[in-house]
Protein backbone atom coordinates (compact mmCIF):
# COMPACT_ATOMS: atom_id res chain seq x y z
CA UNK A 1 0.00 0.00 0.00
CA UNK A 2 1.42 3.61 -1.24
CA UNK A 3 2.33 5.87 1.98
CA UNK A 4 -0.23 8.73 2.01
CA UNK A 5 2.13 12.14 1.27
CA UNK A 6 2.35 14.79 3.54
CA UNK A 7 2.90 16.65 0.77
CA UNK A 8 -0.60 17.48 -0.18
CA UNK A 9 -2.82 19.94 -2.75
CA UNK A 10 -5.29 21.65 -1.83
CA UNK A 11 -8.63 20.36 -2.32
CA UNK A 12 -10.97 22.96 -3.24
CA UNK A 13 -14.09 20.64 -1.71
CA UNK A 14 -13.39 20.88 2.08
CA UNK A 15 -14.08 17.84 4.26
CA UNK A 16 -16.71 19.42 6.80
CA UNK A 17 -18.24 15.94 7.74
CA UNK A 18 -16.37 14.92 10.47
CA UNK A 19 -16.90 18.27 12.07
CA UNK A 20 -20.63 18.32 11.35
CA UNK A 21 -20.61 14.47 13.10
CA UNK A 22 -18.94 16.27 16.24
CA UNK A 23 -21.23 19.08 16.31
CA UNK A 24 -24.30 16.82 16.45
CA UNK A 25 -22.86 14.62 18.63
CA UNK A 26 -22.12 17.19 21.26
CA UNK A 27 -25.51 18.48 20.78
CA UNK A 28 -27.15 15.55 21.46
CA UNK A 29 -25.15 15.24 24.51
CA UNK A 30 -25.84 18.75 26.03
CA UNK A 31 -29.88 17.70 25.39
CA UNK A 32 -28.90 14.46 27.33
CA UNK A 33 -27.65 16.11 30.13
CA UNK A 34 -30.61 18.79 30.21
CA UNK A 35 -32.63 16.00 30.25
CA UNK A 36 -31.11 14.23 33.36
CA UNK A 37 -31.13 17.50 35.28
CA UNK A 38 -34.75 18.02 34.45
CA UNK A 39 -35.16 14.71 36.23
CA UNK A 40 -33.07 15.70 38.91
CA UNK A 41 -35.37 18.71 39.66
CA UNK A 42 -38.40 16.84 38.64
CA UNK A 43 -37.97 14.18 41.43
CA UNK A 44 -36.46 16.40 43.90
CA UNK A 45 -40.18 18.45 44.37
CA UNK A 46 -41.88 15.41 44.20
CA UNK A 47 -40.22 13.93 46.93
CA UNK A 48 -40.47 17.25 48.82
CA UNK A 49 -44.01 16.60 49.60
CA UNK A 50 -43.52 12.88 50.73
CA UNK A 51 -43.11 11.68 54.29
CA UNK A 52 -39.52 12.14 55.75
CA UNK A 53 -38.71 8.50 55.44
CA UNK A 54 -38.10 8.67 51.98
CA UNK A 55 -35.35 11.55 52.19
CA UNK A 56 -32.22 8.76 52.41
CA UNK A 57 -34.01 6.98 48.98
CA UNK A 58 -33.87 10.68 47.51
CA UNK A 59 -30.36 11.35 48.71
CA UNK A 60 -29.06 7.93 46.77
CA UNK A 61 -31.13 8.77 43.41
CA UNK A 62 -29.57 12.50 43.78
CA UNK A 63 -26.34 11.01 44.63
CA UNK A 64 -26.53 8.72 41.32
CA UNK A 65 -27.88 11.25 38.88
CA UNK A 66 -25.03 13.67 39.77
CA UNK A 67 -22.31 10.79 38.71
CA UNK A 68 -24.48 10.36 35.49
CA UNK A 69 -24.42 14.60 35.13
CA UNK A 70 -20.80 13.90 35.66
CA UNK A 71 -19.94 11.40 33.47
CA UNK A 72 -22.13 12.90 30.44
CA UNK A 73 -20.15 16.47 30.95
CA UNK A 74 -16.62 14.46 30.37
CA UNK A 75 -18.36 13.34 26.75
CA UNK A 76 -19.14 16.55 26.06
CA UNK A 77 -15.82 18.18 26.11
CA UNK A 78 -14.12 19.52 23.34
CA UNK A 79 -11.87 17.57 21.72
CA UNK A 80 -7.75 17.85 22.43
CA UNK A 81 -6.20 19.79 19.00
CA UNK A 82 -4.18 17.56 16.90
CA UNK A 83 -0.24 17.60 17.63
CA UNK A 84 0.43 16.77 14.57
CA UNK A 85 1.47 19.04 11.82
CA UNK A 86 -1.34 19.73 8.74
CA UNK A 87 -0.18 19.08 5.14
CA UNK A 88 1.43 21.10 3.09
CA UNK A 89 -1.37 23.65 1.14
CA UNK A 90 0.71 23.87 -2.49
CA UNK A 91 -0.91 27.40 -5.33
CA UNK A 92 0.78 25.82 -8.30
CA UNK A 93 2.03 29.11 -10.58
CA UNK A 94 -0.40 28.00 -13.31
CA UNK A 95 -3.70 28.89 -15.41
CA UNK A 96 -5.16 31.70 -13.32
CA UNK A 97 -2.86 31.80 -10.65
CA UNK A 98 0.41 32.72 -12.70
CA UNK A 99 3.04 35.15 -12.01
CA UNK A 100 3.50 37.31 -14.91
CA UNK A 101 7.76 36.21 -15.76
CA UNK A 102 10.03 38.13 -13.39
CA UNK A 103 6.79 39.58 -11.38
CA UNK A 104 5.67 39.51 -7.86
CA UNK A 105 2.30 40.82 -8.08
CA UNK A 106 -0.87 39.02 -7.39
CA UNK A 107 -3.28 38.18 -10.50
CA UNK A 108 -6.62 39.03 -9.23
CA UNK A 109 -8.56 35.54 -9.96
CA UNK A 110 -5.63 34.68 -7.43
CA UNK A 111 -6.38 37.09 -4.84
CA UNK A 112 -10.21 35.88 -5.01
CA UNK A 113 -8.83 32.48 -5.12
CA UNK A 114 -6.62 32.95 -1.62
CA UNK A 115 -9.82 35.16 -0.13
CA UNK A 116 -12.37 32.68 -0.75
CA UNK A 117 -10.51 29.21 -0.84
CA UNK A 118 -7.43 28.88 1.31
CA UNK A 119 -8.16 31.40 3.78
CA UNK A 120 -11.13 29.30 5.27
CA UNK A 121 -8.55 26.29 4.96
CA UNK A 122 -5.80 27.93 6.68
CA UNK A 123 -8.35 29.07 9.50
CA UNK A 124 -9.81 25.07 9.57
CA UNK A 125 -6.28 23.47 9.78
CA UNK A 126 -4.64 26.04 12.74
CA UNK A 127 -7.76 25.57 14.71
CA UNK A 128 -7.84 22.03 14.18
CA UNK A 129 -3.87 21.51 15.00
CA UNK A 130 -3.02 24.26 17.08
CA UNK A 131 -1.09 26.11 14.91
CA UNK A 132 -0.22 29.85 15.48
CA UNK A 133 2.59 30.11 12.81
CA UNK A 134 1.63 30.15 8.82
CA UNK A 135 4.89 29.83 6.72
CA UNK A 136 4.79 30.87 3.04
CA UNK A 137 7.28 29.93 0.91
CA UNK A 138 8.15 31.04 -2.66
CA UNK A 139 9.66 28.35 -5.29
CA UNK A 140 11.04 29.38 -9.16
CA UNK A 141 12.17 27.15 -11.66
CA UNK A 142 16.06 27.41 -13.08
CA UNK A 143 15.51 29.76 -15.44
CA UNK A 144 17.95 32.82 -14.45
CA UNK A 145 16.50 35.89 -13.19
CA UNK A 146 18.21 38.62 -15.67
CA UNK A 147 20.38 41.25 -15.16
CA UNK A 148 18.46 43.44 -13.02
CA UNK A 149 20.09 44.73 -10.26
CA UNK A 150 18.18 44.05 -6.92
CA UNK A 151 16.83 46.60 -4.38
CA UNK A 152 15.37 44.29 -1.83
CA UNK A 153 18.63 45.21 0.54
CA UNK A 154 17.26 49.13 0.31
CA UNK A 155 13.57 48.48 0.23
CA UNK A 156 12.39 45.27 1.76
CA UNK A 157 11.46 46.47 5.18
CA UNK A 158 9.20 49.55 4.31
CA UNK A 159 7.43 46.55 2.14
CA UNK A 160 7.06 44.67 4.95
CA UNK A 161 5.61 47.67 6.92
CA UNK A 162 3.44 48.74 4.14
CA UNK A 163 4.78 52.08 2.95
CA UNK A 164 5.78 50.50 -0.56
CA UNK A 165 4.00 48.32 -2.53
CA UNK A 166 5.68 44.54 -3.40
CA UNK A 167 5.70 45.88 -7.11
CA UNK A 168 8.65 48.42 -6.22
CA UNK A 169 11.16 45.52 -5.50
CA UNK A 170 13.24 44.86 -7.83
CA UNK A 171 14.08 41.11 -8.12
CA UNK A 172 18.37 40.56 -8.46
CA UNK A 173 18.06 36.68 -8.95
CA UNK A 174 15.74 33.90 -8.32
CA UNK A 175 16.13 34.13 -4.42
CA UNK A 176 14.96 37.24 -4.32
CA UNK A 177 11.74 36.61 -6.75
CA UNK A 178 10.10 33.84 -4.37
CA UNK A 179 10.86 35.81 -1.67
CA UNK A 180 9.07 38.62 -3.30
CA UNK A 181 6.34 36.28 -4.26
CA UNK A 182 5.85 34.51 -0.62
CA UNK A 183 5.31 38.40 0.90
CA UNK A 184 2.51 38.95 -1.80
CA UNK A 185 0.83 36.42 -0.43
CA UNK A 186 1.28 37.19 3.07
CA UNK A 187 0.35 40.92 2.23
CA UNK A 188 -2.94 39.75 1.32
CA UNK A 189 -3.25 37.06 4.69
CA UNK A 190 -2.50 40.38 6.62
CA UNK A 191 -4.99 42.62 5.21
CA UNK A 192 -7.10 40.11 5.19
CA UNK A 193 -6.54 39.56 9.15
CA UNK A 194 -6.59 43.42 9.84
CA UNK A 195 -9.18 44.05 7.83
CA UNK A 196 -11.89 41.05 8.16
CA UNK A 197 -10.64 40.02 11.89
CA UNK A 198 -10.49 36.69 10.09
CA UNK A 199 -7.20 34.55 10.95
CA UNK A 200 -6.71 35.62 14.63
CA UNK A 201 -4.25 35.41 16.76
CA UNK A 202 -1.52 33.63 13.53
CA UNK A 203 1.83 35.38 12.11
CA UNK A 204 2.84 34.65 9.24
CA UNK A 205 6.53 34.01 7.74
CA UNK A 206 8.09 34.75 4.24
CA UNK A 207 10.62 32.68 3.00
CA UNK A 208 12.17 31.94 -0.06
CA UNK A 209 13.54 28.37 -1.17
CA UNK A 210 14.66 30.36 -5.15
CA UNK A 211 15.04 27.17 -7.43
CA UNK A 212 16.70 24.95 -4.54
CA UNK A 213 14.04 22.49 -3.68
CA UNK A 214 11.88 20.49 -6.66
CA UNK A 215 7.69 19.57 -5.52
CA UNK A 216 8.89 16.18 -4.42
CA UNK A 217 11.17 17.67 -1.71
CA UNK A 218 14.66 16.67 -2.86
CA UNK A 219 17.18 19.61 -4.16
CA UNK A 220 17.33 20.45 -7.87
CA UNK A 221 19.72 19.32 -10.12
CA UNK A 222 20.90 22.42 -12.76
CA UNK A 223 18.18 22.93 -15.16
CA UNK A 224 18.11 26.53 -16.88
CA UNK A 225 15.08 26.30 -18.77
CA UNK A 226 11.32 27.05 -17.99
CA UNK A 227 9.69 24.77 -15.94
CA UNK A 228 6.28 25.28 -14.70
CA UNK A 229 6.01 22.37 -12.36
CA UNK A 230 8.57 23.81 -9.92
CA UNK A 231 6.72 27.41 -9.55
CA UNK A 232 4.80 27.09 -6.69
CA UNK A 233 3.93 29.13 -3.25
CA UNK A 234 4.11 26.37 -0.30
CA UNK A 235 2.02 26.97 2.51
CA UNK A 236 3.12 25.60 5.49
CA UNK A 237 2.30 25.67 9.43
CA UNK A 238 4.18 25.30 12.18
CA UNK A 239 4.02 26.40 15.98
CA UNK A 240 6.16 28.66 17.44
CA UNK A 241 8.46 27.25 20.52
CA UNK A 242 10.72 28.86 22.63
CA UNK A 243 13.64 30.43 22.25
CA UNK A 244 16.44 28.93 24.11
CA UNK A 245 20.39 30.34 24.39
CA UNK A 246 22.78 27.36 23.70
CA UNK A 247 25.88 27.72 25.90
């Protein structure tokens, strides 16, 4: 039997079922457990107006119906978050969703397609694994990137900060292109989080992997030509640990 990848597409029709089987199962639950405590008052001021000799009967019923309550309020608990880490969400540079050659901004059938698509997914999977880190990473083919003489050393930080757009950088080699390319995307996760409220509480990372790292993980032989497979913006989630000094 194949191994099921880790490294994983996105698939456009979410799986909702297994959280819609949850949410009706803790739903039936909570009526369960109204139910018992209806009972619980219920036989309470019935046996109120009965002789005293029944009080040590109604103290054992009481008594049992509260280890019941207790038992059906340890069912209803939320479930632990996974530890595991979510797969990999891969926007192949292709149809729609292509870079123009050399360019870092954002096609807008691929801004509608992050808005509507892989934000909810993003929200789904850090909710469901406890993530509060959302790396993006930027891959290019081999193709070189020209002669243009980068700026990102001058300019990159007042992109990140948002007083110049990603379309001023200027990209010096292929390294510099998917790192151009990850912070579009990110741009558009942070307005998208300042703006909507959506994605709370996550940071998000831009990296850059250039040409280094083909879709099946291993590192690139030297190919100079275009290659459409190996354009791609990874998204990947992590959760952020502690620093520690090493001495």
């Amino acid at each position: 039997m194949a191994r099921r990848s880790r490294y994983t597409e996105y698939n456009e029709d979410l799986n909702v079922w297994q959280a819609f089987t949850d949410l009706m199962s803790n739903a039936f639950m909570i009526l369960v457990l109204f139910l018992f405590l209806t009972i619980i008052i219920s036989q309470i001021t019935k046996d109120q107006n009965k002789p005293v000799k029944n009080s040590v009967n109604l103290a054992v019923k009481v008594k049992q119906l509260e280890q019941q309550v207790k038992y059906l309020q340890t069912q209803i608990k939320p479930k632990k978050q996974s530890t595991d880490t979510p797969p990999i969400i891969v926007i192949k540079d292709q149809g729609a969703y292509r870079f123009a050659s050399g360019s870092a901004e954002i096609p807008q059938q691929m801004s509608n397609y992050i808005l509507k698509q892989i934000v909810p997914e993003i929200e789904n999977r850090t909710k469901q694994y406890g993530i509060n880190v959302v790396e993006i990473i930027g891959h290019t083919d081999g193709q070189p990137n020209g002669n243009i003489t980068s700026n990102l050393d001058v300019n990159l930080e007042n992109v990140v900060s948002g007083n110049l757009p990603v379309g001023k950088l200027q990209a010096g080699s292929n390294a510099d292109l998917g790192l151009m390319r990850a912070l579009s995307v990110v741009k558009v996760l942070r307005d998208t989080q300042k703006k909507e409220g959506r994605l709370s509480g996550l940071s998000f990372r831009a990296y850059s992997a250039a040409q280094l790292i083909l879709p099946n993980g291993q590192f690139a032989g030297i190919a100079r030509k275009e290659d459409v497979t190996r354009r791609r913006i990874e998204i990947r989630f992590t959760r952020l640990g502690e620093v520690r000094e090493v001495r």
